[in-house]
Protein backbone atom coordinates (compact mmCIF):
# COMPACT_ATOMS: atom_id res chain seq x y z
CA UNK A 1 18.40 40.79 20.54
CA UNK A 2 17.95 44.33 20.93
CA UNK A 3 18.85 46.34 24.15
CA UNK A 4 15.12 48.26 24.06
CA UNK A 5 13.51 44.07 22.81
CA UNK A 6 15.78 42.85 26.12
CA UNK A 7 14.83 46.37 28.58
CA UNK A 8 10.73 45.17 27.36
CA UNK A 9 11.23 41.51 28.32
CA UNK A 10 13.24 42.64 31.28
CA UNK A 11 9.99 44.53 32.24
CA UNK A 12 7.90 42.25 31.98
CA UNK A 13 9.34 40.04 33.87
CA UNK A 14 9.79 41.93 37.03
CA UNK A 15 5.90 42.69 36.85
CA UNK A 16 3.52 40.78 38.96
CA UNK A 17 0.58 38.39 37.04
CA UNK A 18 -2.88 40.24 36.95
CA UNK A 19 -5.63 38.42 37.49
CA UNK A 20 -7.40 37.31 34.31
CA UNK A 21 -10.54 38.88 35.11
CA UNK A 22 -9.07 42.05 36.08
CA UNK A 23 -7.35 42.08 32.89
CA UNK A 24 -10.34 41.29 30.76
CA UNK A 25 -12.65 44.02 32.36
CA UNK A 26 -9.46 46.91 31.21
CA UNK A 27 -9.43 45.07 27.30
CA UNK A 28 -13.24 45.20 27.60
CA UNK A 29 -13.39 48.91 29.29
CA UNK A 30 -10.40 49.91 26.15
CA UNK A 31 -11.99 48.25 23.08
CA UNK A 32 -15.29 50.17 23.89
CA UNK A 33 -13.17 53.45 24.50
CA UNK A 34 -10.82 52.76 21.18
CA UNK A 35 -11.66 50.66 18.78
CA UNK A 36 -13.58 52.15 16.20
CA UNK A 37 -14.70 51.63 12.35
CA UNK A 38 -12.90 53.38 10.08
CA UNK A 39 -14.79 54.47 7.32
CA UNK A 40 -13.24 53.04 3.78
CA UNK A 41 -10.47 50.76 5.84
CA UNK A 42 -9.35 48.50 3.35
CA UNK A 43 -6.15 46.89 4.90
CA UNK A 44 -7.13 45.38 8.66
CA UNK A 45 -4.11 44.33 9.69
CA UNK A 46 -2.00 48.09 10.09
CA UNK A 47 -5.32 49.35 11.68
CA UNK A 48 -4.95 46.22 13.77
CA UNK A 49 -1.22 46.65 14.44
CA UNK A 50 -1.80 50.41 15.63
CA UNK A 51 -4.64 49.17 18.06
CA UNK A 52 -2.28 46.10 19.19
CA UNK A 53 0.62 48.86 19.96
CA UNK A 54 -1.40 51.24 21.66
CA UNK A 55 -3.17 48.32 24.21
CA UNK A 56 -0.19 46.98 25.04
CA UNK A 57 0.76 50.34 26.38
CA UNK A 58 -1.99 51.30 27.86
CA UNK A 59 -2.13 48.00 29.46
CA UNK A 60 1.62 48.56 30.81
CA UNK A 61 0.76 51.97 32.33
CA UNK A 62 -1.83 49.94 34.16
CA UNK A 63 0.68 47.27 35.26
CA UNK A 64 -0.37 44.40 32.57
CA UNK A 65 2.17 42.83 30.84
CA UNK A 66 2.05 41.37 27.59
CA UNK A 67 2.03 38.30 28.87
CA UNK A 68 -1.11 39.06 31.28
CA UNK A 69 -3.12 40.26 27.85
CA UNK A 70 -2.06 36.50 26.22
CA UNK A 71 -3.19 34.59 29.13
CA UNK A 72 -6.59 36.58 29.07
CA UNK A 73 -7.10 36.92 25.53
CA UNK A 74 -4.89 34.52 23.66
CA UNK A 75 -3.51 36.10 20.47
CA UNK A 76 -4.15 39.82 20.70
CA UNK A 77 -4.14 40.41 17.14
CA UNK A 78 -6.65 38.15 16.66
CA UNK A 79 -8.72 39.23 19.59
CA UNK A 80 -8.78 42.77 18.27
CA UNK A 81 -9.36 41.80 14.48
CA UNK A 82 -12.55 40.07 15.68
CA UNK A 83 -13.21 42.89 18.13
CA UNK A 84 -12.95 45.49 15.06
CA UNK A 85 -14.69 43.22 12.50
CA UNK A 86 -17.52 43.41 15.10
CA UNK A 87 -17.87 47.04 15.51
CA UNK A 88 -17.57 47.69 11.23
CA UNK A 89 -20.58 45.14 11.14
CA UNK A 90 -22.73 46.86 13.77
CA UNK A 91 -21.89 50.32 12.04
């Protein structure tokens, strides 16, 4: 295991559980603030991968582990491939 893989799980650890709903309303709050259709997207998952990357750390500054976003959402790159197959339909 990696020293910066051990320092994130390390993290994580020491931070206290969020309540779900609390951490639903900042996914819900983000998705409407970041996800958006890209125009001509024909590979998902990298799009989905950057999104992914970029909630989890947003969600950290906030004090929501990784863990916190699994309990509320289940897998998140699942969660935000439906969320972004939602918002490319509604374009």
């Amino acid at each position: 295991m990696s020293a910066s893989c051990r320092l994130s799980i390390e993290f994580e650890k020491d931070m206290p559980v969020k309540n779900k709903d609390a951490v639903e309303t900042f996914v819900t709050l983000w998705v409407a603030e970041n996800v958006r259709s890209v125009p001509g997207l024909t590979n998902l998952p990298p799009e989905v991968d950057r999104l992914a990357s970029s909630l989890t750390a947003d969600a950290r500054i906030e004090g929501i582990s990784g863990g916190d976003l699994n309990r509320a959402l289940g897998d998140i790159d699942d969660y935000l491939t439906g969320q972004y197959e939602q918002i490319a339909a509604a374009a």
